[in-house]
PDB file of N, CA and C in Angstrom:
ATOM      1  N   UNK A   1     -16.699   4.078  -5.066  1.00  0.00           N
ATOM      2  CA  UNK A   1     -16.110   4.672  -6.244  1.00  0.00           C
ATOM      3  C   UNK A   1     -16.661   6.071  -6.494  1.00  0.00           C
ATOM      4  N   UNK A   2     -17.689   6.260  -6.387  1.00  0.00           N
ATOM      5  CA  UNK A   2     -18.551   7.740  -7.034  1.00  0.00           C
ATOM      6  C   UNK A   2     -18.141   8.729  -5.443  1.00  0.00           C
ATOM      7  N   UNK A   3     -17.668   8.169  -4.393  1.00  0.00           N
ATOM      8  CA  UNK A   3     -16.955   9.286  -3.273  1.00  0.00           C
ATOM      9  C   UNK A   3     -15.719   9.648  -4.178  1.00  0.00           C
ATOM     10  N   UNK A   4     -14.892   8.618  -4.678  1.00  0.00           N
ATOM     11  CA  UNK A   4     -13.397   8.993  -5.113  1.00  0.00           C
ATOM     12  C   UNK A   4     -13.650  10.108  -5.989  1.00  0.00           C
ATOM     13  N   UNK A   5     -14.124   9.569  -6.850  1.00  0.00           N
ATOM     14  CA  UNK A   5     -14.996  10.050  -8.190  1.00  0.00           C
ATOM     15  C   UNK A   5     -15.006  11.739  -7.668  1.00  0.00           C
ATOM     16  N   UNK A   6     -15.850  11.992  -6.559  1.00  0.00           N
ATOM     17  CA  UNK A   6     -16.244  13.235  -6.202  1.00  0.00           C
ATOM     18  C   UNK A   6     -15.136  13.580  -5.400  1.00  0.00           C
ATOM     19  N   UNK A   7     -14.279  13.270  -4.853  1.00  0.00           N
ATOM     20  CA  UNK A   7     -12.901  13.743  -3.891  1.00  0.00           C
ATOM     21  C   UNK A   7     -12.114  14.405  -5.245  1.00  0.00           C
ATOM     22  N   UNK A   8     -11.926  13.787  -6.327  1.00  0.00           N
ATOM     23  CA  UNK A   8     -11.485  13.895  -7.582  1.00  0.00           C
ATOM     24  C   UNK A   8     -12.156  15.208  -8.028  1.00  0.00           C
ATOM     25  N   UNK A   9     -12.889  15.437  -7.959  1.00  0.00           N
ATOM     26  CA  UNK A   9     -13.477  16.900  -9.061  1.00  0.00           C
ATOM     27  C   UNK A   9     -14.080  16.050 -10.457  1.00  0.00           C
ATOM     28  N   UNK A  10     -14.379  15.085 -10.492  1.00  0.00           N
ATOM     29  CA  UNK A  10     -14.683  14.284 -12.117  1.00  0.00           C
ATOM     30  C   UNK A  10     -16.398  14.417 -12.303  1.00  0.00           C
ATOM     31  N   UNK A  11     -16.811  14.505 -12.769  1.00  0.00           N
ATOM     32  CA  UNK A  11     -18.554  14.343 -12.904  1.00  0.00           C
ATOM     33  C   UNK A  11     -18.570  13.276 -13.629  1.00  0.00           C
ATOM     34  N   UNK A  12     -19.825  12.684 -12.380  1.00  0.00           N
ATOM     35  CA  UNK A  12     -20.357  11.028 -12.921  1.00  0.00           C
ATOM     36  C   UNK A  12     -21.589  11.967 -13.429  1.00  0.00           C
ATOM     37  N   UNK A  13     -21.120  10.742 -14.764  1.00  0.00           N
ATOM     38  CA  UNK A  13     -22.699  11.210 -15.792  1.00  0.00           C
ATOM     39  C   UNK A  13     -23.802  10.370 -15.633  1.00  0.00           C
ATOM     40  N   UNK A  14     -23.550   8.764 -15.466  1.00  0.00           N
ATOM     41  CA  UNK A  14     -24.887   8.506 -14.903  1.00  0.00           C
ATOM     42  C   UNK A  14     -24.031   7.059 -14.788  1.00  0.00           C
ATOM     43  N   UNK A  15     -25.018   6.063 -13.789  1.00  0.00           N
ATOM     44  CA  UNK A  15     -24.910   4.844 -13.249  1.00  0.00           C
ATOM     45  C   UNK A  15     -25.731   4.173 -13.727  1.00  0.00           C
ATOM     46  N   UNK A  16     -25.278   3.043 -13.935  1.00  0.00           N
ATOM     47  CA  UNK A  16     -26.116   1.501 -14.157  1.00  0.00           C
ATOM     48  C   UNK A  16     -25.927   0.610 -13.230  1.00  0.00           C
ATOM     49  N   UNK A  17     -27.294   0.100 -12.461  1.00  0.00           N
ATOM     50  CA  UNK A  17     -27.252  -0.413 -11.516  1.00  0.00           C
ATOM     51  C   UNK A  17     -27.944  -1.396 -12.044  1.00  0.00           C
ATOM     52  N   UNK A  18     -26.879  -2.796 -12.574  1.00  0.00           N
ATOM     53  CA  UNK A  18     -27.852  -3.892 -13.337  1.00  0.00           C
ATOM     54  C   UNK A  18     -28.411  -4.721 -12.555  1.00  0.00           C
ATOM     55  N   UNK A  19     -27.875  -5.082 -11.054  1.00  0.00           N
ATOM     56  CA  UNK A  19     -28.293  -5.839 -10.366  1.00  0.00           C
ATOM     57  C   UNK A  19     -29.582  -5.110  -9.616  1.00  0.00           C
ATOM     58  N   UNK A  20     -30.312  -3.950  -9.096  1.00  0.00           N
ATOM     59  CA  UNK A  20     -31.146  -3.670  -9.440  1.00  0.00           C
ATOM     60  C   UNK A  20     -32.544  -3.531 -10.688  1.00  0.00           C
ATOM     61  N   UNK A  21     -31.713  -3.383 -11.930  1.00  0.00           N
ATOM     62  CA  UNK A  21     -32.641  -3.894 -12.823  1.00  0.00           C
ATOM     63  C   UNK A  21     -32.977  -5.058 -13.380  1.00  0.00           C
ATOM     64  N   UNK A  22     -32.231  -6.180 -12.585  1.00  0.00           N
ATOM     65  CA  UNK A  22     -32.640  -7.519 -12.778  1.00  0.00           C
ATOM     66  C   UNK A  22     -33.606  -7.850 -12.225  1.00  0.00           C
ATOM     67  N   UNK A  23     -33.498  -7.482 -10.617  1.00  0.00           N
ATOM     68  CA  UNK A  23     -34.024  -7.205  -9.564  1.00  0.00           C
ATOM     69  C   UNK A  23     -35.718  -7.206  -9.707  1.00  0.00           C
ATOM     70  N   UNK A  24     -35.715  -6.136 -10.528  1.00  0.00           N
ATOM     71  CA  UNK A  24     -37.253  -5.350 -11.172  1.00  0.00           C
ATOM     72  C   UNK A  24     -37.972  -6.769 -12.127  1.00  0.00           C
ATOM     73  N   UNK A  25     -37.125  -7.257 -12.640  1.00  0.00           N
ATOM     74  CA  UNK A  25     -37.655  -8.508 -13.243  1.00  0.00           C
ATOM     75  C   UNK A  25     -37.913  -9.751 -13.157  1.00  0.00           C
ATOM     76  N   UNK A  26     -37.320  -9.518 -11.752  1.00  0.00           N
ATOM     77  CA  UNK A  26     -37.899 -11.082 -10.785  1.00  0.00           C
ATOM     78  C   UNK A  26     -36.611 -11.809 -11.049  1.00  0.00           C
ATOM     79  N   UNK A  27     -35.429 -11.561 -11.737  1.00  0.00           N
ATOM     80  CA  UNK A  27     -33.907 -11.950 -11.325  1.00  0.00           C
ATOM     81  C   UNK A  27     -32.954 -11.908 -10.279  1.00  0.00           C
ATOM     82  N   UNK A  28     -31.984 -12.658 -10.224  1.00  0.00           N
ATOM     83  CA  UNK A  28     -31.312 -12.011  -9.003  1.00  0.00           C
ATOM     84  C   UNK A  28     -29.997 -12.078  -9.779  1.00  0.00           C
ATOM     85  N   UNK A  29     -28.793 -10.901  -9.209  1.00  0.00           N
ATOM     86  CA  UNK A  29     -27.437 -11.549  -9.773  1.00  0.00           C
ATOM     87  C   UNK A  29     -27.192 -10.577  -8.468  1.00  0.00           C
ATOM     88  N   UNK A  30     -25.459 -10.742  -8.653  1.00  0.00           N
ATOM     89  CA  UNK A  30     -24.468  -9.824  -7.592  1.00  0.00           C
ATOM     90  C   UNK A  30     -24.672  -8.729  -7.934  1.00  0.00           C
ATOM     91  N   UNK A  31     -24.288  -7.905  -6.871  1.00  0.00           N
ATOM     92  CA  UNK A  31     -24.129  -6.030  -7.428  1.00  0.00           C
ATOM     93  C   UNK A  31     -23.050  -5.737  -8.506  1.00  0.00           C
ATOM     94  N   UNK A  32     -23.553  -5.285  -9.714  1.00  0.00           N
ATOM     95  CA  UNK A  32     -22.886  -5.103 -10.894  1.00  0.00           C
ATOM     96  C   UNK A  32     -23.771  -3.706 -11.039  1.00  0.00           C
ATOM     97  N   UNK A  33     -22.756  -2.469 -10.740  1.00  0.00           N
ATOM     98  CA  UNK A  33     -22.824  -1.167 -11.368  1.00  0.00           C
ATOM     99  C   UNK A  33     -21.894  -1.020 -12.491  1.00  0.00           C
ATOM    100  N   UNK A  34     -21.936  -0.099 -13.784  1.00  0.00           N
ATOM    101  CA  UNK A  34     -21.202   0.585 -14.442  1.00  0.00           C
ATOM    102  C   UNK A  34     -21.464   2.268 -14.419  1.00  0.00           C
ATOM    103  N   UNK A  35     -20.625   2.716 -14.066  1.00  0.00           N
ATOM    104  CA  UNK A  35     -20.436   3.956 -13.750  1.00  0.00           C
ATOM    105  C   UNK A  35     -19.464   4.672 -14.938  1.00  0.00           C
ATOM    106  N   UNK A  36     -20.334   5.388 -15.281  1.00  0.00           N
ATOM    107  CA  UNK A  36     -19.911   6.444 -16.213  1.00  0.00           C
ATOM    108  C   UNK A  36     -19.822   7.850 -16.110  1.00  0.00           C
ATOM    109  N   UNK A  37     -18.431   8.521 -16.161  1.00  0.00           N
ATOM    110  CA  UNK A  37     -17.781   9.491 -15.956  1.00  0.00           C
ATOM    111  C   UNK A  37     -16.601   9.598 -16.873  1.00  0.00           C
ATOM    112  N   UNK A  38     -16.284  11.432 -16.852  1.00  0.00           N
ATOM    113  CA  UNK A  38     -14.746  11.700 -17.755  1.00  0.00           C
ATOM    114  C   UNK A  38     -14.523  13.380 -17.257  1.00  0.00           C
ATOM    115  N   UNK A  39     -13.581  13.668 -17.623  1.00  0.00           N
ATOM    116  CA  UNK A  39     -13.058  15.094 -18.334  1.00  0.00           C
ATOM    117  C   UNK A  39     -13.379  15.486 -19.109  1.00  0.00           C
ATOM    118  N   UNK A  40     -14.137  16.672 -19.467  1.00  0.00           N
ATOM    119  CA  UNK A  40     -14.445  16.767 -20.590  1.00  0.00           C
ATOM    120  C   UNK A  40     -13.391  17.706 -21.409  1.00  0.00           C
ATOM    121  N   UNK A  41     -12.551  18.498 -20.769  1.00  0.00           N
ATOM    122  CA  UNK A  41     -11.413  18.680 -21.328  1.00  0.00           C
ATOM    123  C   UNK A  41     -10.480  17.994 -21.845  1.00  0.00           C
ATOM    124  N   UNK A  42     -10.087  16.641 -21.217  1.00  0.00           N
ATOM    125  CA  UNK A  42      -9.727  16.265 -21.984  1.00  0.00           C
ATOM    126  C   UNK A  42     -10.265  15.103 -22.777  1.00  0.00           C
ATOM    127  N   UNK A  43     -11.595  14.738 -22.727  1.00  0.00           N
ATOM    128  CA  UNK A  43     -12.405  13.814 -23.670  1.00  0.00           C
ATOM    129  C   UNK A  43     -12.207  14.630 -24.973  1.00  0.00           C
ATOM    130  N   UNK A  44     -12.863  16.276 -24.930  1.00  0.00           N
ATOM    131  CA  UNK A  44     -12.549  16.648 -26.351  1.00  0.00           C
ATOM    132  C   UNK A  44     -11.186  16.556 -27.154  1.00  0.00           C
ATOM    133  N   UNK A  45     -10.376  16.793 -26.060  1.00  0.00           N
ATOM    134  CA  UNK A  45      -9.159  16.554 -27.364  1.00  0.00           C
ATOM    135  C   UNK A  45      -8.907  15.291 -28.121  1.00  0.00           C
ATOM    136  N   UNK A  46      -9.596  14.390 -27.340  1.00  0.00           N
ATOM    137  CA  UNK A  46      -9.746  12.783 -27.936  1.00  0.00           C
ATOM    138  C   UNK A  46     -10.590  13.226 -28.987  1.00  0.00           C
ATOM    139  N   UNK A  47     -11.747  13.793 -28.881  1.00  0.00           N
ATOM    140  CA  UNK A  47     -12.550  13.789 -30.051  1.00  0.00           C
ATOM    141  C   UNK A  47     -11.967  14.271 -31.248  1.00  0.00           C
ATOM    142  N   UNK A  48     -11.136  15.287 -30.868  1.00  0.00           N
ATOM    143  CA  UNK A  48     -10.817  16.764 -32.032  1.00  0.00           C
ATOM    144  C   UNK A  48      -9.761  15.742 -32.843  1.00  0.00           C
ATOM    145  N   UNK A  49      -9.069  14.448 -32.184  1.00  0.00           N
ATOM    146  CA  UNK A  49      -8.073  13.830 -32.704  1.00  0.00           C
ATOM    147  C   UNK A  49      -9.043  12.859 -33.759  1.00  0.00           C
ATOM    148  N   UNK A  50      -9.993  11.997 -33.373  1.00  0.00           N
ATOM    149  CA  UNK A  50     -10.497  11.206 -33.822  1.00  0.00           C
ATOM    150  C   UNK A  50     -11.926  11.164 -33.278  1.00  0.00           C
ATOM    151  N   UNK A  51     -12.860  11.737 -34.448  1.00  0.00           N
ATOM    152  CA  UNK A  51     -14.073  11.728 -34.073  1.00  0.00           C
ATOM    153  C   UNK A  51     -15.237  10.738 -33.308  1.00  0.00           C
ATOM    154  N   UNK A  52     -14.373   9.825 -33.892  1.00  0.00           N
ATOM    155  CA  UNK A  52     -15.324   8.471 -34.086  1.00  0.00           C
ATOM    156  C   UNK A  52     -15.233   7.781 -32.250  1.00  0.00           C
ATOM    157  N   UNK A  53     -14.453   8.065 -31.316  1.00  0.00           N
ATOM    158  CA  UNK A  53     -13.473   7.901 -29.851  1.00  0.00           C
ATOM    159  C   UNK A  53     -15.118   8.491 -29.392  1.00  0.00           C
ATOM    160  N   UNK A  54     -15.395   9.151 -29.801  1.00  0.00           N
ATOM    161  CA  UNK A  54     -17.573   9.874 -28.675  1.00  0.00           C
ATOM    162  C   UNK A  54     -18.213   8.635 -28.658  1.00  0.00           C
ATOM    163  N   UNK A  55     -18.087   7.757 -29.593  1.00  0.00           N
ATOM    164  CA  UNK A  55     -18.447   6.011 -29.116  1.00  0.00           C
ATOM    165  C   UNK A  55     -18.494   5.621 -28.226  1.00  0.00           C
ATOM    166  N   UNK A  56     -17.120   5.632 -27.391  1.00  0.00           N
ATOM    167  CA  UNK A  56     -16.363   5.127 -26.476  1.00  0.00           C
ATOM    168  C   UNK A  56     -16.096   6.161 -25.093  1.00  0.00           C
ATOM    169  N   UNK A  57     -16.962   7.623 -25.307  1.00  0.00           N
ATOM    170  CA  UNK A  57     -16.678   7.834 -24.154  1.00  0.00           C
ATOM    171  C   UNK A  57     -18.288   8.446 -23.951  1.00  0.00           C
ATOM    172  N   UNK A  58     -18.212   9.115 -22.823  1.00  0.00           N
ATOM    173  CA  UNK A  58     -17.256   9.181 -21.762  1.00  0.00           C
ATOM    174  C   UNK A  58     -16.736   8.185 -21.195  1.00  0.00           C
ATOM    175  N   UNK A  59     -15.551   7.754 -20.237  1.00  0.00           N
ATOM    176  CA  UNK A  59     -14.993   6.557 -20.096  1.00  0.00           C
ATOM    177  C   UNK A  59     -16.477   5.986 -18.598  1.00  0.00           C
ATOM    178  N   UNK A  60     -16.154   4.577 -18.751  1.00  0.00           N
ATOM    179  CA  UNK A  60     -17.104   3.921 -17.746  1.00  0.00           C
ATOM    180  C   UNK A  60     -16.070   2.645 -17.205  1.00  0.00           C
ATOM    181  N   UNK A  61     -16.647   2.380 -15.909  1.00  0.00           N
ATOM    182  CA  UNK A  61     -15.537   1.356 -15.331  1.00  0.00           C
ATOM    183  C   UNK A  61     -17.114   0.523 -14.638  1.00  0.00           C
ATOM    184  N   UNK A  62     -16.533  -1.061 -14.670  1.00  0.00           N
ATOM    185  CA  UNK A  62     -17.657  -2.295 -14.061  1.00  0.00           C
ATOM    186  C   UNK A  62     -17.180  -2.010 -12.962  1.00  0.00           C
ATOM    187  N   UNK A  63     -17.805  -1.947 -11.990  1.00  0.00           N
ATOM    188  CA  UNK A  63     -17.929  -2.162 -10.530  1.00  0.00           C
ATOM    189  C   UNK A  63     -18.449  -3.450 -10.367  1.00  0.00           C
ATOM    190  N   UNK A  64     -18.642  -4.427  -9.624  1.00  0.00           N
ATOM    191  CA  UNK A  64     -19.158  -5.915  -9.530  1.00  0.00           C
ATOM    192  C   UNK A  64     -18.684  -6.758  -8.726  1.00  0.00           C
ATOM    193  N   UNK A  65     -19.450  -7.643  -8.224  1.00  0.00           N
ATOM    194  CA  UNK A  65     -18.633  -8.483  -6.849  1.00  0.00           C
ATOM    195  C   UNK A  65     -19.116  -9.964  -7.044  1.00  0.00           C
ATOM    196  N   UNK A  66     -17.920 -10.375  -6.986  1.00  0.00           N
ATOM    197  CA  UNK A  66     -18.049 -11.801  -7.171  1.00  0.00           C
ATOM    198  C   UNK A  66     -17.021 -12.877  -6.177  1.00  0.00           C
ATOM    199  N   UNK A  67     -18.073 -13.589  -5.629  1.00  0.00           N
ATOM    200  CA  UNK A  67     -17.157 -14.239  -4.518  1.00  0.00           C
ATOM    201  C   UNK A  67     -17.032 -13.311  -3.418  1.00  0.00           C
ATOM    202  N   UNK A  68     -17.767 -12.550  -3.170  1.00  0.00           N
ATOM    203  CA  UNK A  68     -17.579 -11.448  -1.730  1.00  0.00           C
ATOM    204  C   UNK A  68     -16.406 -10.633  -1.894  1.00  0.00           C
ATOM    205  N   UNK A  69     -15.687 -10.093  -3.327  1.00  0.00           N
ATOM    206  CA  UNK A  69     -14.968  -9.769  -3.808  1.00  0.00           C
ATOM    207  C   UNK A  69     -15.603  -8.576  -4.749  1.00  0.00           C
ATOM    208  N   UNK A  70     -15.179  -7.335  -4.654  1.00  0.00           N
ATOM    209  CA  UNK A  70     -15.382  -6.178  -5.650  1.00  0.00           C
ATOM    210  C   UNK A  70     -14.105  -6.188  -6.394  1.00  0.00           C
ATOM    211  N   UNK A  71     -15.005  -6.459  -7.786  1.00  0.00           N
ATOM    212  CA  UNK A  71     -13.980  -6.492  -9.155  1.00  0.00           C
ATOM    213  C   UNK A  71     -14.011  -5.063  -9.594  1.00  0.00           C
ATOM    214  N   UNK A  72     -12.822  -5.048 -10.013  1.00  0.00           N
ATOM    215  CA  UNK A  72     -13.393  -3.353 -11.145  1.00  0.00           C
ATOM    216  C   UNK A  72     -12.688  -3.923 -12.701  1.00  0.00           C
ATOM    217  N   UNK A  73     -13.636  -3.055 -14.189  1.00  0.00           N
ATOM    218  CA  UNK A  73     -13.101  -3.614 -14.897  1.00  0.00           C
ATOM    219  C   UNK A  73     -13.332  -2.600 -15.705  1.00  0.00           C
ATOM    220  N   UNK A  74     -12.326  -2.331 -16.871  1.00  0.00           N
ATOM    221  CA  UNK A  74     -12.469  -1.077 -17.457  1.00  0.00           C
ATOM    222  C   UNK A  74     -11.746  -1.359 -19.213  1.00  0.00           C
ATOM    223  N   UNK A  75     -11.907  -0.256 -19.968  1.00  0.00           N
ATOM    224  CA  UNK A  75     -11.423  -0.871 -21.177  1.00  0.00           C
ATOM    225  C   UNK A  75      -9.977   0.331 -21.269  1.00  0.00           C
ATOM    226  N   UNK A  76      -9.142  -0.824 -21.650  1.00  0.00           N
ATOM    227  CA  UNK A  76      -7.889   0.442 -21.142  1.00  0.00           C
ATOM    228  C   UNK A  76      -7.584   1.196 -22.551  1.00  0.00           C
ATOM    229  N   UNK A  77      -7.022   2.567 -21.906  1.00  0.00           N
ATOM    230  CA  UNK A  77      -7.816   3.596 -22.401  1.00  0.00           C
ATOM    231  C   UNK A  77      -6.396   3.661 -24.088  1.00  0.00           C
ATOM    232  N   UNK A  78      -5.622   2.457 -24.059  1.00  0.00           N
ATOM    233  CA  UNK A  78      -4.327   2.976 -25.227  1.00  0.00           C
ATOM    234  C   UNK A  78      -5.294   1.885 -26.340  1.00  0.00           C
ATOM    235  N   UNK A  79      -6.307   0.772 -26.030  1.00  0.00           N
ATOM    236  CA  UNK A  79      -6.811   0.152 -26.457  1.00  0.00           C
ATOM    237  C   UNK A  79      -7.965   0.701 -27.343  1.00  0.00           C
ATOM    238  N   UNK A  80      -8.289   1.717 -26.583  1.00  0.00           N
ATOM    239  CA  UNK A  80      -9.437   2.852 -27.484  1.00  0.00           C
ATOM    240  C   UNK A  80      -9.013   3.417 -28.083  1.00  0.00           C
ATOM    241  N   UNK A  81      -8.020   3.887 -27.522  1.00  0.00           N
ATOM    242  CA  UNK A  81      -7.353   4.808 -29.067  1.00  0.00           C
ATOM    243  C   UNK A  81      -6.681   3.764 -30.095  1.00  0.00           C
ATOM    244  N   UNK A  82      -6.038   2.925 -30.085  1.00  0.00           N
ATOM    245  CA  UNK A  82      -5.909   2.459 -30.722  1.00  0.00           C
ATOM    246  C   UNK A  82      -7.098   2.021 -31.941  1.00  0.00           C
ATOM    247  N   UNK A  83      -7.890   1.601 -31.317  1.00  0.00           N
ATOM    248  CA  UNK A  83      -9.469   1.369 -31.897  1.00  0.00           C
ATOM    249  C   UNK A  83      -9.735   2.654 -32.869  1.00  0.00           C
ATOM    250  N   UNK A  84      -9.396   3.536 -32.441  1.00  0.00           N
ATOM    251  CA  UNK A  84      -9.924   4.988 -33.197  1.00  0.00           C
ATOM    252  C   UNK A  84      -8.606   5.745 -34.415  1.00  0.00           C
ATOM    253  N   UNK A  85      -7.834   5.030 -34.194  1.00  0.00           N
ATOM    254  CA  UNK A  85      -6.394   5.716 -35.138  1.00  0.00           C
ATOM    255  C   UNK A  85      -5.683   6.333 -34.326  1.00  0.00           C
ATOM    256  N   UNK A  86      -6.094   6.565 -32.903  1.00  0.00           N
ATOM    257  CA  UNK A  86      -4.888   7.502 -32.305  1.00  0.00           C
ATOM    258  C   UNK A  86      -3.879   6.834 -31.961  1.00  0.00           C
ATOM    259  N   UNK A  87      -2.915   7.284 -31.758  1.00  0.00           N
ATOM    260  CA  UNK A  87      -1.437   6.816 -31.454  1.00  0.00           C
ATOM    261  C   UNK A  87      -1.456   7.162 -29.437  1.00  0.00           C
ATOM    262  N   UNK A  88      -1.459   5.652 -29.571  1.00  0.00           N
ATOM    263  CA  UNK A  88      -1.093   5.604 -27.305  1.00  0.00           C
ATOM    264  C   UNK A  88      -0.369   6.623 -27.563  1.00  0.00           C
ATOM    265  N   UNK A  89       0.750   6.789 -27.656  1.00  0.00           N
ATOM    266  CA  UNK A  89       1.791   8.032 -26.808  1.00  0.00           C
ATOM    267  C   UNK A  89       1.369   9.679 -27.084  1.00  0.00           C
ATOM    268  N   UNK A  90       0.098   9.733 -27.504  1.00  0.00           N
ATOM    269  CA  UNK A  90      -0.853  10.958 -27.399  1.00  0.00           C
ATOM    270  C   UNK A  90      -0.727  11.333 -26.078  1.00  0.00           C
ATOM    271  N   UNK A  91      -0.652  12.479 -25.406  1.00  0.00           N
ATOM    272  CA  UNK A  91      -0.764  12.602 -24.258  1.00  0.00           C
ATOM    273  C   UNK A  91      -2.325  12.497 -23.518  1.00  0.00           C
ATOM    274  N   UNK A  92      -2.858  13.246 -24.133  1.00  0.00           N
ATOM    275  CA  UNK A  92      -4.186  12.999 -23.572  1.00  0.00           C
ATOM    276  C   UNK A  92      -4.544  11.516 -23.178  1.00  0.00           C
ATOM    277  N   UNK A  93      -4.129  10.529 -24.135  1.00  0.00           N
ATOM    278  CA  UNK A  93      -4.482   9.180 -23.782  1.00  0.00           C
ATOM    279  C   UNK A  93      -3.368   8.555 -22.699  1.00  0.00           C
ATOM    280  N   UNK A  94      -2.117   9.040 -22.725  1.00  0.00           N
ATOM    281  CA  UNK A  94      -1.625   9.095 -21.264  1.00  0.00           C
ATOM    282  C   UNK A  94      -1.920   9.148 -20.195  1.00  0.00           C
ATOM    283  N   UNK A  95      -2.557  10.760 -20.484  1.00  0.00           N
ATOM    284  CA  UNK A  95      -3.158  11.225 -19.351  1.00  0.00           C
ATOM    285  C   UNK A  95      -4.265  10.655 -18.524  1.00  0.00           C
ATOM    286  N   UNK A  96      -4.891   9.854 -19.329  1.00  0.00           N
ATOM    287  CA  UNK A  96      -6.283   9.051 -19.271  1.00  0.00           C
ATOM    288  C   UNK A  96      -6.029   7.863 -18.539  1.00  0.00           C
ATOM    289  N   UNK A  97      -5.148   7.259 -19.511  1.00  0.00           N
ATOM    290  CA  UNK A  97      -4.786   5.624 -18.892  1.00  0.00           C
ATOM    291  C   UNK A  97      -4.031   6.146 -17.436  1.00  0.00           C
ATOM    292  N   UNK A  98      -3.079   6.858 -17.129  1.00  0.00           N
ATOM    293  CA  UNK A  98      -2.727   7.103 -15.553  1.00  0.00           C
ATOM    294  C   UNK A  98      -3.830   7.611 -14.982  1.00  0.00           C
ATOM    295  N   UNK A  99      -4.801   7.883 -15.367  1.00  0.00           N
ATOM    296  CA  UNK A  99      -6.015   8.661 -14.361  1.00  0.00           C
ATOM    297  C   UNK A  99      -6.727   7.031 -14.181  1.00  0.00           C
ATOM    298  N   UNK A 100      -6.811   6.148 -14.959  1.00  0.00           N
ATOM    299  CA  UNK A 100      -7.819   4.920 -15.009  1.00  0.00           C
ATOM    300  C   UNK A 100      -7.168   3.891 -14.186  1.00  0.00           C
ATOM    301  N   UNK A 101      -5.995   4.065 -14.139  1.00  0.00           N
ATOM    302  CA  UNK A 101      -4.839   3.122 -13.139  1.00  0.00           C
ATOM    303  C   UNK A 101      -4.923   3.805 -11.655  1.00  0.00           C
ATOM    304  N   UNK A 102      -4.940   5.304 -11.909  1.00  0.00           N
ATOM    305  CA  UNK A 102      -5.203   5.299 -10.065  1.00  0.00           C
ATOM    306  C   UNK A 102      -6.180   5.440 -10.026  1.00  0.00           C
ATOM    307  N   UNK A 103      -7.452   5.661 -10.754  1.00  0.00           N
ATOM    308  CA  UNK A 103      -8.695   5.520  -9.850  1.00  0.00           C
ATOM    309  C   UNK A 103      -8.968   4.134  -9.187  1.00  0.00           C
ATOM    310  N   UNK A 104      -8.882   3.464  -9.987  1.00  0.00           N
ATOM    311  CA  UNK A 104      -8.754   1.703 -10.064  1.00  0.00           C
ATOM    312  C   UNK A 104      -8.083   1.463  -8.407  1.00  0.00           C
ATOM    313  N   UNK A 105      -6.969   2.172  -8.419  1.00  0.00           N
ATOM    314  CA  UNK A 105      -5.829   1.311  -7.464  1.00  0.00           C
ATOM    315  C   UNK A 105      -6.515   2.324  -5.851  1.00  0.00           C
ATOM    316  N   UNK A 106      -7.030   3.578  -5.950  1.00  0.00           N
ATOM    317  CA  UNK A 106      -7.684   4.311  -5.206  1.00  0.00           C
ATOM    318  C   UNK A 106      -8.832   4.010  -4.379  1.00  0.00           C
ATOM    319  N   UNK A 107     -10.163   3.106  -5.453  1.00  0.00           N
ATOM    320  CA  UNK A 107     -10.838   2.167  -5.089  1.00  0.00           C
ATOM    321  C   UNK A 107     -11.095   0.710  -4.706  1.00  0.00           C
ATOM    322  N   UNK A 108      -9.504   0.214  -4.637  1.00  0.00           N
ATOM    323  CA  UNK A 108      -9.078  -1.110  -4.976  1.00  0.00           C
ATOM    324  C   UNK A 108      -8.476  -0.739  -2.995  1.00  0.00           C
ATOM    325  N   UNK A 109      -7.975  -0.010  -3.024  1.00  0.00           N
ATOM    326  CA  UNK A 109      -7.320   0.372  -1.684  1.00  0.00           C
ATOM    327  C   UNK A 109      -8.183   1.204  -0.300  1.00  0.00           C
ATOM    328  N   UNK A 110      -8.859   2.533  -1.239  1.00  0.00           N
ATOM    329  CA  UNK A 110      -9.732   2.389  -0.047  1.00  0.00           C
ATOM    330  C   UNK A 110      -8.971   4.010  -0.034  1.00  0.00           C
ATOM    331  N   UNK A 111      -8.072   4.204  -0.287  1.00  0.00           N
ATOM    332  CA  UNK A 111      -7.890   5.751  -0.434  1.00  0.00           C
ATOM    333  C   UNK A 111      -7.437   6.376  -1.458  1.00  0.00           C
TER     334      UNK A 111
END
């Protein structure tokens, strides 16, 4: 994901690698990263719409494997705005949710 991520032009802001920090505590689980990244062009216009949406971003997607299977899982992005007063057919949140559907389907595929 963080190659696509970078084929993309997007800046990852930082990773959580929980199955490593379980790891550290004498736990074990599957590889479960959350990776956090956005636009910040267009994150601000989310903000400038509804302040309270800097909660919720920058956007982050679960990476995780279960069953020898990589899940991805993300909070879709008409659901946040909604959460915040914005109206889905905002473009920016358009713009967002089609960017979160092909990264998804990009890393789901392999190109």
């Amino acid at each position: 994901m963080l190659g696509t991520l970078d084929d993309m032009n997007v800046p990852v802001f930082c990773t959580v690698d929980h199955a490593a920090n379980a790891e550290r505590t004498g736990l074990r689980m599957p590889a479960t990263r959350v990776v956090t990244f956005g636009n910040p062009a267009v994150g601000t216009l989310l903000m400038l719409e509804a302040p309270t949406i800097a909660m919720d971003l920058p956007l982050r997607m679960l990476v995780r494997e279960a069953e020898g299977v990589t899940v991805l899982s993300y909070a879709r992005p008409e659901a946040l705005a909604a959460r915040h007063g914005i109206d889905p057919s905002f473009a920016p949140v358009e713009k967002v949710s089609t960017f979160m559907a092909g990264l998804a389907e990009s890393v789901r595929t392999g190109r």
